[in-house]
C-alpha atoms as a PDB file:
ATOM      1  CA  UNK A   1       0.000   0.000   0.000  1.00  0.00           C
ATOM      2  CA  UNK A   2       1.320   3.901  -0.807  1.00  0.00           C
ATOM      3  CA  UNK A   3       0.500   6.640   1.010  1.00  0.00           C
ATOM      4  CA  UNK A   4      -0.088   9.712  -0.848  1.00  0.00           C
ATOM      5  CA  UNK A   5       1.742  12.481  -0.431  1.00  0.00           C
ATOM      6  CA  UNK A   6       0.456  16.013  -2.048  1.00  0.00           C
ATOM      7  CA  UNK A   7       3.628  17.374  -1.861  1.00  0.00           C
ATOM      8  CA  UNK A   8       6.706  17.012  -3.736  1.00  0.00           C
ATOM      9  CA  UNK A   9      10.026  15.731  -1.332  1.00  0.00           C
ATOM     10  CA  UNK A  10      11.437  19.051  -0.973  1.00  0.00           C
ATOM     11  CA  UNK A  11      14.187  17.904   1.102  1.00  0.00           C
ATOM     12  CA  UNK A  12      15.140  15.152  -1.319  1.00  0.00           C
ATOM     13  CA  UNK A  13      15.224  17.917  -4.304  1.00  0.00           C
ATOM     14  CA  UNK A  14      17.290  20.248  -2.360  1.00  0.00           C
ATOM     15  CA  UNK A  15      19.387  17.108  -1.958  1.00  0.00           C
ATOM     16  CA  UNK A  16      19.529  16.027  -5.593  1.00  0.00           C
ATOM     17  CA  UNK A  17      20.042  19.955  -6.506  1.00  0.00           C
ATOM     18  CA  UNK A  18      22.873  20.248  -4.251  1.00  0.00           C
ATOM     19  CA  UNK A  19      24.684  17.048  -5.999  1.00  0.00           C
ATOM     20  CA  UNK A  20      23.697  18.063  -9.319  1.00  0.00           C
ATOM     21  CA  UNK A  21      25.840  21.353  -8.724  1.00  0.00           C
ATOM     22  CA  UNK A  22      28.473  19.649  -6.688  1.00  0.00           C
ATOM     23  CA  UNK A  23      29.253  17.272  -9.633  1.00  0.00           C
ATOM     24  CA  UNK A  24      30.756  20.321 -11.501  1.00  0.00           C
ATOM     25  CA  UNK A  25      32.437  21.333  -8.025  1.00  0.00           C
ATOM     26  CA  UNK A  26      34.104  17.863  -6.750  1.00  0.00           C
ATOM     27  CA  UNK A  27      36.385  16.715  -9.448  1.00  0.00           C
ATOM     28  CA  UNK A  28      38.035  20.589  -8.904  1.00  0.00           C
ATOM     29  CA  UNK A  29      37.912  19.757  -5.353  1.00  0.00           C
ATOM     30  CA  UNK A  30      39.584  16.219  -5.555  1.00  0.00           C
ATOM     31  CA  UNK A  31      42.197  17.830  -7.592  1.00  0.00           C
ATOM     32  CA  UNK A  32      43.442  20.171  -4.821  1.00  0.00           C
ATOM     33  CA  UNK A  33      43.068  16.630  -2.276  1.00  0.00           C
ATOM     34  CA  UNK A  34      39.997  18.473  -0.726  1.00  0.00           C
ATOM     35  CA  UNK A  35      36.552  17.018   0.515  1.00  0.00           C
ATOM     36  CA  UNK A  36      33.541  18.863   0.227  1.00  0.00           C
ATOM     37  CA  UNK A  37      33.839  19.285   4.221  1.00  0.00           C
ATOM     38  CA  UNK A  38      37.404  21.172   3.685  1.00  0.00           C
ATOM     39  CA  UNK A  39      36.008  23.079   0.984  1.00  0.00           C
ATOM     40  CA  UNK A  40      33.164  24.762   3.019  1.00  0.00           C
ATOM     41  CA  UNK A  41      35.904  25.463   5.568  1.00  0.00           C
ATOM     42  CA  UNK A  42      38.130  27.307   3.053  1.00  0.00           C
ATOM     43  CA  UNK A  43      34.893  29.037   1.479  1.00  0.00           C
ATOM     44  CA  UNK A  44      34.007  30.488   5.012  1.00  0.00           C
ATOM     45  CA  UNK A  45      37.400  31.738   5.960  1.00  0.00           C
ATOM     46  CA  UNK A  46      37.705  33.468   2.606  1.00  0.00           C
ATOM     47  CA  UNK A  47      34.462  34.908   2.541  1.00  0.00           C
ATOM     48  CA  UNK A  48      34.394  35.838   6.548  1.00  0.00           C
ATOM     49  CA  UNK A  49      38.412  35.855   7.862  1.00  0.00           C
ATOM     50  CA  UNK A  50      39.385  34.866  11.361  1.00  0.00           C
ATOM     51  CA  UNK A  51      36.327  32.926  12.704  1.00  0.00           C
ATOM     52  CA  UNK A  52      35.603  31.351  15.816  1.00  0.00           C
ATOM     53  CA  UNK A  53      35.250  27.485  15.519  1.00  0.00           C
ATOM     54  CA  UNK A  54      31.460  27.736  16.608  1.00  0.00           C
ATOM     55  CA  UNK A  55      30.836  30.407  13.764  1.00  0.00           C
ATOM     56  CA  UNK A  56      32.729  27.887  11.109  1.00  0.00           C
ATOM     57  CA  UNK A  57      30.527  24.928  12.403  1.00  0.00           C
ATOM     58  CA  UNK A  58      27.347  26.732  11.655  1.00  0.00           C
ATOM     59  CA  UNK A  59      28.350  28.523   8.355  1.00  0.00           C
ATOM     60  CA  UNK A  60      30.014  25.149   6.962  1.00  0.00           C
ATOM     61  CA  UNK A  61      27.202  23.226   8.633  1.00  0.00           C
ATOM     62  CA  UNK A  62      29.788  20.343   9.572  1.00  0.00           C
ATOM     63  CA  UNK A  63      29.158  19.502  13.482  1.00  0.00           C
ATOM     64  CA  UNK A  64      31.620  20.064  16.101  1.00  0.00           C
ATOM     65  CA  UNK A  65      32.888  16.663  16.310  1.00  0.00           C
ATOM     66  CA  UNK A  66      33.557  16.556  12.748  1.00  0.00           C
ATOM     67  CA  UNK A  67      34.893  20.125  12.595  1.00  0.00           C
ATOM     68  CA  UNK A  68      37.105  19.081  14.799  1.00  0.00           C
ATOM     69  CA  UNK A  69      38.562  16.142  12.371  1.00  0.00           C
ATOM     70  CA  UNK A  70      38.922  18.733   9.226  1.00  0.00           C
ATOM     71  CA  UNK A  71      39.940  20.991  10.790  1.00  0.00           C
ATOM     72  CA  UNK A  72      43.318  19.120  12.370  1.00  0.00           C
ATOM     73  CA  UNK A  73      43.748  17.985   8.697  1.00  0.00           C
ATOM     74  CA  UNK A  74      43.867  20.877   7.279  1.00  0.00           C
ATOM     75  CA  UNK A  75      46.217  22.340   9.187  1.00  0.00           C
ATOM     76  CA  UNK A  76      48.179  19.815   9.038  1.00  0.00           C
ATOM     77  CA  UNK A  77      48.127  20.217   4.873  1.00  0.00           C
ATOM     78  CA  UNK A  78      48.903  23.773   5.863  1.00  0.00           C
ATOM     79  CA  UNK A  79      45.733  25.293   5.059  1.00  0.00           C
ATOM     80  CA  UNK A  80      44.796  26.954   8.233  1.00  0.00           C
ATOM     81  CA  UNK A  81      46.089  27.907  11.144  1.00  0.00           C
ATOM     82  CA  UNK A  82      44.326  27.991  14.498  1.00  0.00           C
ATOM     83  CA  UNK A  83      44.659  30.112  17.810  1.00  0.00           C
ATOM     84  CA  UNK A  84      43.424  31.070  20.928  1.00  0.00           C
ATOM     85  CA  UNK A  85      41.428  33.710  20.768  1.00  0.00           C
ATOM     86  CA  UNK A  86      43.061  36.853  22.054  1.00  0.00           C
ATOM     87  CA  UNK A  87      39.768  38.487  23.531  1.00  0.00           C
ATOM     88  CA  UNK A  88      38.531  34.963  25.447  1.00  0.00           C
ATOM     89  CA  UNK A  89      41.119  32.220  25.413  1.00  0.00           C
ATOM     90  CA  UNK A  90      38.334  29.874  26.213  1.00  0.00           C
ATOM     91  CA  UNK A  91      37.875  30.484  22.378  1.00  0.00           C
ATOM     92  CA  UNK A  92      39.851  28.694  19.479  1.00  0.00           C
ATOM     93  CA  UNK A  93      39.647  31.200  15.728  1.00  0.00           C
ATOM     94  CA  UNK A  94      40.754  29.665  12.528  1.00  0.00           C
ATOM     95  CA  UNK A  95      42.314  31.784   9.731  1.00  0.00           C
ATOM     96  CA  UNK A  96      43.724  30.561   6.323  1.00  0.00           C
ATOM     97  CA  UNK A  97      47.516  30.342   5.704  1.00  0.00           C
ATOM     98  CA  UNK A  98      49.262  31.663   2.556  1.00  0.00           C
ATOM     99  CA  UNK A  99      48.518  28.212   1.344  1.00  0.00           C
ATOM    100  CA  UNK A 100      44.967  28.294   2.017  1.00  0.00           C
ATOM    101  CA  UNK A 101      44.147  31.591   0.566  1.00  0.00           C
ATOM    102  CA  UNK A 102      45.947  30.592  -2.764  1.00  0.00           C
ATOM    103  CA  UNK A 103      43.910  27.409  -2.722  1.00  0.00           C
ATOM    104  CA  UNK A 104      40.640  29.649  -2.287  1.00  0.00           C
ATOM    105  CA  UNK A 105      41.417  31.930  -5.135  1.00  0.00           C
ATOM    106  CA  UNK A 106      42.186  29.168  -7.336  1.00  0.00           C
ATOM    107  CA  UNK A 107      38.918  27.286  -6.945  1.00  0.00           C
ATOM    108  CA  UNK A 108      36.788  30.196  -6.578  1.00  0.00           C
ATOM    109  CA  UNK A 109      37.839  31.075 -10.156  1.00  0.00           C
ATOM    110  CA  UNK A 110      36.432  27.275 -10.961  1.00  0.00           C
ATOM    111  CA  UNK A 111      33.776  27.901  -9.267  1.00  0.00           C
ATOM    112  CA  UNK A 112      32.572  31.343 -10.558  1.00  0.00           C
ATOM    113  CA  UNK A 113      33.130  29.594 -14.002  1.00  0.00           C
ATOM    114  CA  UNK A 114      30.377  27.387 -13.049  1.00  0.00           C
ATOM    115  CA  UNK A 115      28.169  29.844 -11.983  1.00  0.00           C
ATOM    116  CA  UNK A 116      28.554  31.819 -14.433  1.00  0.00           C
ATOM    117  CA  UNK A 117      27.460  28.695 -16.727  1.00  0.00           C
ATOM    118  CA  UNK A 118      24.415  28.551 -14.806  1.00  0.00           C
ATOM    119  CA  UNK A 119      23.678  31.664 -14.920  1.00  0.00           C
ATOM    120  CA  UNK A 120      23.732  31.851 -18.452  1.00  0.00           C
ATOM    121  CA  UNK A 121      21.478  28.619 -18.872  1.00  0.00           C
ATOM    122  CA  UNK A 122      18.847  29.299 -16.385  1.00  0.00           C
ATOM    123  CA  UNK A 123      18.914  33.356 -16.944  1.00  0.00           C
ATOM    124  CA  UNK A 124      20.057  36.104 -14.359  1.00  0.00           C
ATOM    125  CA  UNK A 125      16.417  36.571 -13.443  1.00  0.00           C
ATOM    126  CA  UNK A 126      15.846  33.220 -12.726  1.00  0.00           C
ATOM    127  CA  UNK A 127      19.424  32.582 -10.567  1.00  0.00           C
ATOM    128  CA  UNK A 128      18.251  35.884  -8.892  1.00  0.00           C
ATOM    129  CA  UNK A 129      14.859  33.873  -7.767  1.00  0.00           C
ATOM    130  CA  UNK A 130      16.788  30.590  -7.009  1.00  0.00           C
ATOM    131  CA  UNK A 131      18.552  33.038  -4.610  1.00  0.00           C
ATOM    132  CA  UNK A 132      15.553  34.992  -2.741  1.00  0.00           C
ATOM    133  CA  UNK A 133      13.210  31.609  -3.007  1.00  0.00           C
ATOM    134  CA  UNK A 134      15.971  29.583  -1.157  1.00  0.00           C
ATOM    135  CA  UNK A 135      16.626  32.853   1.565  1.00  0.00           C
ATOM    136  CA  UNK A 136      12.739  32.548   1.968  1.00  0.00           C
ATOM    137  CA  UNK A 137      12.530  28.952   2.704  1.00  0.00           C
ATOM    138  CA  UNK A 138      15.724  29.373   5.088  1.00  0.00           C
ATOM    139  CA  UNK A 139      13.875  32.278   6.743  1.00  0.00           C
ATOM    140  CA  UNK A 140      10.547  30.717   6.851  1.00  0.00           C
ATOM    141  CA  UNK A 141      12.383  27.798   8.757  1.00  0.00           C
ATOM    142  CA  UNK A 142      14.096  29.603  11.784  1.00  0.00           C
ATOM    143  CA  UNK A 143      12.891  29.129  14.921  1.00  0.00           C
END
């Protein structure tokens, strides 16, 4: 017996949209020896700076546990660097190395590319609403 649904899975499209863009993304990625994990990591400290580990946990969405893993790794690869942070040594903030900021600008310029492919198939206008639909949902969501 099926139960019917009226709705579409929205969290399995959101899934299957997020691979569908990552399988332009990974092969990039793999080429630099990072996981999708490590890449979110490098994509918040470029975007944001020094960052609290907390802050990178949420903005990466990788949990604390598992931050914790990539995090050792790649600063062992040398592409971050962590410290105590001067203002509450309770605190740890990453930062990116020399390293890790040329990694960042390489991919991003991969990356861009890629978006800038989408852009042109799907339109500006629609990308735009992609955007502001997605913010909505996220919005809509928050406790």
């Amino acid at each position: 017996m099926t139960i019917p649904f009226v709705h579409r899975n929205l969290p399995r499209l959101l899934l299957q949209a997020r691979e569908s863009v990552m399988t332009h993304t990974r092969p990039g990625l793999r080429e630099h020896g990072l996981s999708d994990q490590q890449w979110r990591v490098l994509r918040v400290l470029g975007e944001l700076g020094v960052v609290e580990t907390g802050r990178v946990a949420r903005e990466a969405f990788i949990l604390g546990p598992s931050l914790t893993g990539v995090l050792s790794r790649m600063e062992r690869d040398g592409l971050i660097s962590r410290a105590r942070d001067a203002e509450d040594q309770r605190r740890t903030v990453v930062e990116l190395t020399r390293q890790g900021r040329e990694t960042v600008k390489r991919l991003s310029h991969l990356i861009e590319a890629h978006y800038a492919h989408m852009e042109k198939s799907l339109g500006k206008q629609k990308l735009a609403q992609l955007y502001a639909l997605l913010d909505e949902v996220i919005a809509l969501e928050q406790p």
